[in-house]
N, C-alpha and C. Protein backbone atom coordinates (compact mmCIF):
# COMPACT_ATOMS: atom_id res chain seq x y z
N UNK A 1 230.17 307.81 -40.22
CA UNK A 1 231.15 307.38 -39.24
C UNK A 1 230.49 306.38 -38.30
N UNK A 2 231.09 304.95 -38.35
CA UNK A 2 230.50 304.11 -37.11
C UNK A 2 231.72 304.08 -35.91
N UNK A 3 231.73 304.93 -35.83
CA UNK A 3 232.57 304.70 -34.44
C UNK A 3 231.56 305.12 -32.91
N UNK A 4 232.17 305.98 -32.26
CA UNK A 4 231.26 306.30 -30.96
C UNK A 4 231.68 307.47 -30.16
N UNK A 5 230.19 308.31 -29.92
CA UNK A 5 230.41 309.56 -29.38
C UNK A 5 230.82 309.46 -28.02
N UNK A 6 231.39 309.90 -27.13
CA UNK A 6 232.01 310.19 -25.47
C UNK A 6 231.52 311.44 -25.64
N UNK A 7 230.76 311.66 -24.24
CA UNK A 7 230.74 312.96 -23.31
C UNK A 7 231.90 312.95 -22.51
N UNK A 8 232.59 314.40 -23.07
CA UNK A 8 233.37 314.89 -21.70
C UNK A 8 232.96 315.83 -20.78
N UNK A 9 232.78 315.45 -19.58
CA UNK A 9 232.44 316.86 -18.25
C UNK A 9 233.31 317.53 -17.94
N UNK A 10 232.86 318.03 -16.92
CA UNK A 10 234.11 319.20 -15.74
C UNK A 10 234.82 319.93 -16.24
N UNK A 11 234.46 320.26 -18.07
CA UNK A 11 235.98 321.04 -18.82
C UNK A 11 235.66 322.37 -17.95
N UNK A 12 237.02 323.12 -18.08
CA UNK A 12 236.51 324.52 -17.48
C UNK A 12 236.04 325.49 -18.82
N UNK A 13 235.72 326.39 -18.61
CA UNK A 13 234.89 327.19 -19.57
C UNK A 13 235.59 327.49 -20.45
N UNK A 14 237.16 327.85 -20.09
CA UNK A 14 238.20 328.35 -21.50
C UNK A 14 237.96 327.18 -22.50
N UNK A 15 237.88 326.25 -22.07
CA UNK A 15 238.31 325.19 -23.39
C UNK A 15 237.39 325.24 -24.83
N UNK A 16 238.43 325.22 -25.41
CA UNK A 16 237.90 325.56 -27.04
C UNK A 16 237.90 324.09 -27.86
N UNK A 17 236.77 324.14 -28.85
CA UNK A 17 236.91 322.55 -29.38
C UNK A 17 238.35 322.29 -29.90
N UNK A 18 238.82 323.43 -30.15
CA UNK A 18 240.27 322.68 -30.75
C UNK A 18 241.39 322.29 -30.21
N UNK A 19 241.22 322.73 -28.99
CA UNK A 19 241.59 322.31 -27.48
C UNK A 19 241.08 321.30 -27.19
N UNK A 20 240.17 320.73 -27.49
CA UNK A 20 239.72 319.40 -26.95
C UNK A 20 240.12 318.29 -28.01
N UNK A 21 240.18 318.68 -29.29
CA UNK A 21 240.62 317.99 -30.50
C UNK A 21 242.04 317.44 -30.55
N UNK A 22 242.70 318.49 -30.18
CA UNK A 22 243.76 317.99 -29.59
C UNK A 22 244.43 317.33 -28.77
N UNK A 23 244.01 317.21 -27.59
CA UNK A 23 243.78 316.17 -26.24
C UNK A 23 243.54 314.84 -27.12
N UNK A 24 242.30 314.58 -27.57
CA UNK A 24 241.88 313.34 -27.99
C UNK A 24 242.36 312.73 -29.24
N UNK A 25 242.79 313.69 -30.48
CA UNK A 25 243.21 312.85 -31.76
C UNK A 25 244.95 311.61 -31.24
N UNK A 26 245.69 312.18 -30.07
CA UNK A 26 246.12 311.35 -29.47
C UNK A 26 245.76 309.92 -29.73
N UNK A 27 244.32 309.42 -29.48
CA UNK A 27 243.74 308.60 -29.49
C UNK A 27 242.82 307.89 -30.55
N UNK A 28 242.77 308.68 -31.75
CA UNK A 28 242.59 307.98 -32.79
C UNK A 28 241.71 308.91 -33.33
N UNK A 29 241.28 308.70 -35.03
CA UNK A 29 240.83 309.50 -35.79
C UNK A 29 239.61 310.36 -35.04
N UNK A 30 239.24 311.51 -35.22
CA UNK A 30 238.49 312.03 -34.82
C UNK A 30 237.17 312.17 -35.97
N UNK A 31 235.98 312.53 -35.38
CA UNK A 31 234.81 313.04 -36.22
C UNK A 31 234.31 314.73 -36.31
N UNK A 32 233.36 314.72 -35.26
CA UNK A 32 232.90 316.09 -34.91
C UNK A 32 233.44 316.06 -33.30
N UNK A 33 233.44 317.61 -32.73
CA UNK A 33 234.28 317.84 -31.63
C UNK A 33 233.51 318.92 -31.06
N UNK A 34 232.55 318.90 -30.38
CA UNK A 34 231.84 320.13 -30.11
C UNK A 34 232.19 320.43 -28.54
N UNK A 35 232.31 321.61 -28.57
CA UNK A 35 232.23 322.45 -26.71
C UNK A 35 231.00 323.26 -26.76
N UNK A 36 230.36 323.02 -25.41
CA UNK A 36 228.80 323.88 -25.30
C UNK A 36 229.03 324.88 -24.61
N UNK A 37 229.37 326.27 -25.12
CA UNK A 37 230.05 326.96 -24.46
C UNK A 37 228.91 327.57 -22.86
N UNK A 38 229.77 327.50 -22.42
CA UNK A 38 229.28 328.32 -20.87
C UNK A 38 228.31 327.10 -19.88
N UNK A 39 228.74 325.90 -20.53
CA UNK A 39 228.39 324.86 -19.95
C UNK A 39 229.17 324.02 -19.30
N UNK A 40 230.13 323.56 -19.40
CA UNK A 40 231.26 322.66 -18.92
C UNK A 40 231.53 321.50 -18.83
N UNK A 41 230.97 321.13 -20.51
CA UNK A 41 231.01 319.84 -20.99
C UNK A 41 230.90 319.96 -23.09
N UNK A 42 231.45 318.85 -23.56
CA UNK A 42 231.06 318.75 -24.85
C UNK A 42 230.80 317.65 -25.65
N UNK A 43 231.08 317.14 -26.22
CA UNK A 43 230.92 316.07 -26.74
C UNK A 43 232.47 315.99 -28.16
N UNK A 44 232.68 314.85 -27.94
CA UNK A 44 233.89 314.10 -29.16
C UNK A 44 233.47 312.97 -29.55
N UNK A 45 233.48 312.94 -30.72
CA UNK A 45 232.89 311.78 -31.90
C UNK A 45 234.42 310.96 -32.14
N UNK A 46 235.02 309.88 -31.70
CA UNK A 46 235.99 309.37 -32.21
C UNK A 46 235.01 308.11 -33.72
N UNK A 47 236.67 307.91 -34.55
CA UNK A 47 235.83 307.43 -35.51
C UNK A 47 235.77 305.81 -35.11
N UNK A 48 236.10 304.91 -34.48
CA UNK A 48 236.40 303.89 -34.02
C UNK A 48 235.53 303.55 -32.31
N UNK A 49 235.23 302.45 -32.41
CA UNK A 49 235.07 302.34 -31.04
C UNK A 49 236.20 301.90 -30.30
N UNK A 50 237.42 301.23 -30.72
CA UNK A 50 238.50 300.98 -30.14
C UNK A 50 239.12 302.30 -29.32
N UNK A 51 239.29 303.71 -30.37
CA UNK A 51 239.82 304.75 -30.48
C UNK A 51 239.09 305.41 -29.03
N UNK A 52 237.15 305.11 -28.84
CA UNK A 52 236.94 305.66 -27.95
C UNK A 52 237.32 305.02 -26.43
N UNK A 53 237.65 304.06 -26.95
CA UNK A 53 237.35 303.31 -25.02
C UNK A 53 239.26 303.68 -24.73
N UNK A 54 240.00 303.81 -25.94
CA UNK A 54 241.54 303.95 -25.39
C UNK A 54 241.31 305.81 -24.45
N UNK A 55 240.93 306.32 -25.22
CA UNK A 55 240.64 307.46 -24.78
C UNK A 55 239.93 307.61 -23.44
N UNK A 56 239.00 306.88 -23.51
CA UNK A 56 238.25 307.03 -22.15
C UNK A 56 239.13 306.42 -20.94
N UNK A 57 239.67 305.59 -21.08
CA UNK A 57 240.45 304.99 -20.17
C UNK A 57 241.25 305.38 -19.77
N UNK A 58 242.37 306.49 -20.96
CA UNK A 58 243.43 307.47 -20.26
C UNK A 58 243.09 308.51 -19.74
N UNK A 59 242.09 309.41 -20.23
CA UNK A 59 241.69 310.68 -19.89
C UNK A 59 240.01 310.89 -18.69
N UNK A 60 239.80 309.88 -18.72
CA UNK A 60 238.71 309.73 -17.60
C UNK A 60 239.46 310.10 -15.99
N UNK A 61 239.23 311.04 -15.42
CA UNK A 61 240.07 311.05 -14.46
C UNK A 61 241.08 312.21 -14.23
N UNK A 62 241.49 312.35 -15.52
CA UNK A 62 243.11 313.00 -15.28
C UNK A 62 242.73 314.82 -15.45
N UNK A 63 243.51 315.57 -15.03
CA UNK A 63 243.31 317.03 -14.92
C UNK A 63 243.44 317.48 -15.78
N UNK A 64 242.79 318.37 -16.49
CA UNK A 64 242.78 319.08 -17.65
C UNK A 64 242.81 320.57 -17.55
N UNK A 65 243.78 321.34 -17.98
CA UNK A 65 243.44 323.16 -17.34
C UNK A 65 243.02 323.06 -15.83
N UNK A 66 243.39 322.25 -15.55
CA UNK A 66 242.86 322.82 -13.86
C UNK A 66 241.40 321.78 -13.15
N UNK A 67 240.78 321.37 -14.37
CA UNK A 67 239.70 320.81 -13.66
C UNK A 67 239.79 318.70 -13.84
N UNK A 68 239.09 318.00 -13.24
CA UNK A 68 239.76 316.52 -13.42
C UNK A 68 238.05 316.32 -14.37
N UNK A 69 238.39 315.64 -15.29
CA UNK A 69 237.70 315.25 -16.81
C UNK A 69 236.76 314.13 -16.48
N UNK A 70 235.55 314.39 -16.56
CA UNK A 70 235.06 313.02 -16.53
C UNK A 70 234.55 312.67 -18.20
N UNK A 71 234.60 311.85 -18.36
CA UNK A 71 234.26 311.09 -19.34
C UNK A 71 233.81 309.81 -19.69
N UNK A 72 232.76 309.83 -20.54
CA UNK A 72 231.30 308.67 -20.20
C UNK A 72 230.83 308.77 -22.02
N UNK A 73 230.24 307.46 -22.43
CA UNK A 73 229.91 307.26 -23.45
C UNK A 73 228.48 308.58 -23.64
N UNK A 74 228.32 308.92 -24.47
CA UNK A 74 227.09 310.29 -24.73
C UNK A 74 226.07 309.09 -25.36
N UNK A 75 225.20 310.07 -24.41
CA UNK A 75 223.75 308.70 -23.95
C UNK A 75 223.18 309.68 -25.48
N UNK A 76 222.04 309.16 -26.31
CA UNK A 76 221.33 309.52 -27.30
C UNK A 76 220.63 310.84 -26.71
N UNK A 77 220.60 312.28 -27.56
CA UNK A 77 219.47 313.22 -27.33
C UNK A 77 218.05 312.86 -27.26
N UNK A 78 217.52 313.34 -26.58
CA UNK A 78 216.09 313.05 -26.16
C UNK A 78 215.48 313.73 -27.00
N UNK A 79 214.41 313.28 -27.48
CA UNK A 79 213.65 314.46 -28.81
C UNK A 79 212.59 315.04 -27.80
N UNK A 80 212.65 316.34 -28.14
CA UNK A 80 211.75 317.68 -27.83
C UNK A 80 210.77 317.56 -28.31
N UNK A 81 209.52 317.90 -27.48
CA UNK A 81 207.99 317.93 -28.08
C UNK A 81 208.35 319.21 -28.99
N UNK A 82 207.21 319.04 -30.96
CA UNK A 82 207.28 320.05 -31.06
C UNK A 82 206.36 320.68 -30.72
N UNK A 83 206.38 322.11 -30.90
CA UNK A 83 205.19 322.78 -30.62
C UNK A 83 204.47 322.66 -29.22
N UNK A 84 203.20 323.05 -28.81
CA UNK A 84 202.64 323.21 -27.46
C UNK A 84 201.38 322.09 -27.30
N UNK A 85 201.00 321.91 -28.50
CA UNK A 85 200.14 321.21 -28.55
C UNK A 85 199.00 321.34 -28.85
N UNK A 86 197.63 320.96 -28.98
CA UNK A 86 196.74 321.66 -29.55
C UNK A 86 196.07 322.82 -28.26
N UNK A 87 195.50 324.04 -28.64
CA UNK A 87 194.90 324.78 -27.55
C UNK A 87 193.77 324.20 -27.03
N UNK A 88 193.53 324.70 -25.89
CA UNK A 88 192.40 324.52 -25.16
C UNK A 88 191.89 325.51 -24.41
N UNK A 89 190.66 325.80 -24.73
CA UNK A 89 190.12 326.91 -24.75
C UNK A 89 189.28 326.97 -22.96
C-alpha cells in the first residue's frame, strides 16, 4: 500500500478499531486500523494520500464519543536498542 498512515489522538478509551474504521472508510479505501488500547490514540493507514489529507481535514478537530480528535500524519517508529549491550564488569 503507498498511500499514508495518520495518527489519531484524544480517542476516548471505548473506541474499538472498528469504530474507528468506520469514521474514516468515509474517506477512502482503508489499510490497517489499529487502537492502542488504554492509550488514547491509534493509528489508520488510508490507501491513498489524497484519501488521507480529505480525512484529516474533516475529522481533525471535530468530537468523537465525547472527546475532540486530533489528527496528524504518524511520524516513523523509532527503532529500539536491542538487547543491553555488552556487560561490564
Amino acid at each position: 500500500m503507498n498511500g499514508s498512515k495518520l495518527y489519531v489522538g484524544n480517542l476516548s478509551y471505548s473506541v474499538t478499531g472498528e469504530r474507528l474504521r468506520e469514521l474514516f472508510s468515509e474517506y477512502g479505501e482503508l489499510g490497517e486500523v489499529r487502537v492502542i488500547e488504554g492509550k488514547g490514540f491509534g493509528f489508520v493507514e488510508m490507501a491513498t494520500r489524497e484519501g488521507a489529507e480529505k480525512a484529516k481535514q474533516a475529522l481533525n478537530g471535530m468530537d468523537f464519543e465525547g472527546r475532540t480528535l486530533r489528527i496528524d500524519d504518524a511520524r516513523p517508529q523509532k527503532e529500539k536498542p536491542r538487547g543491553r549491550g555488552p556487560r561490564r564488569y
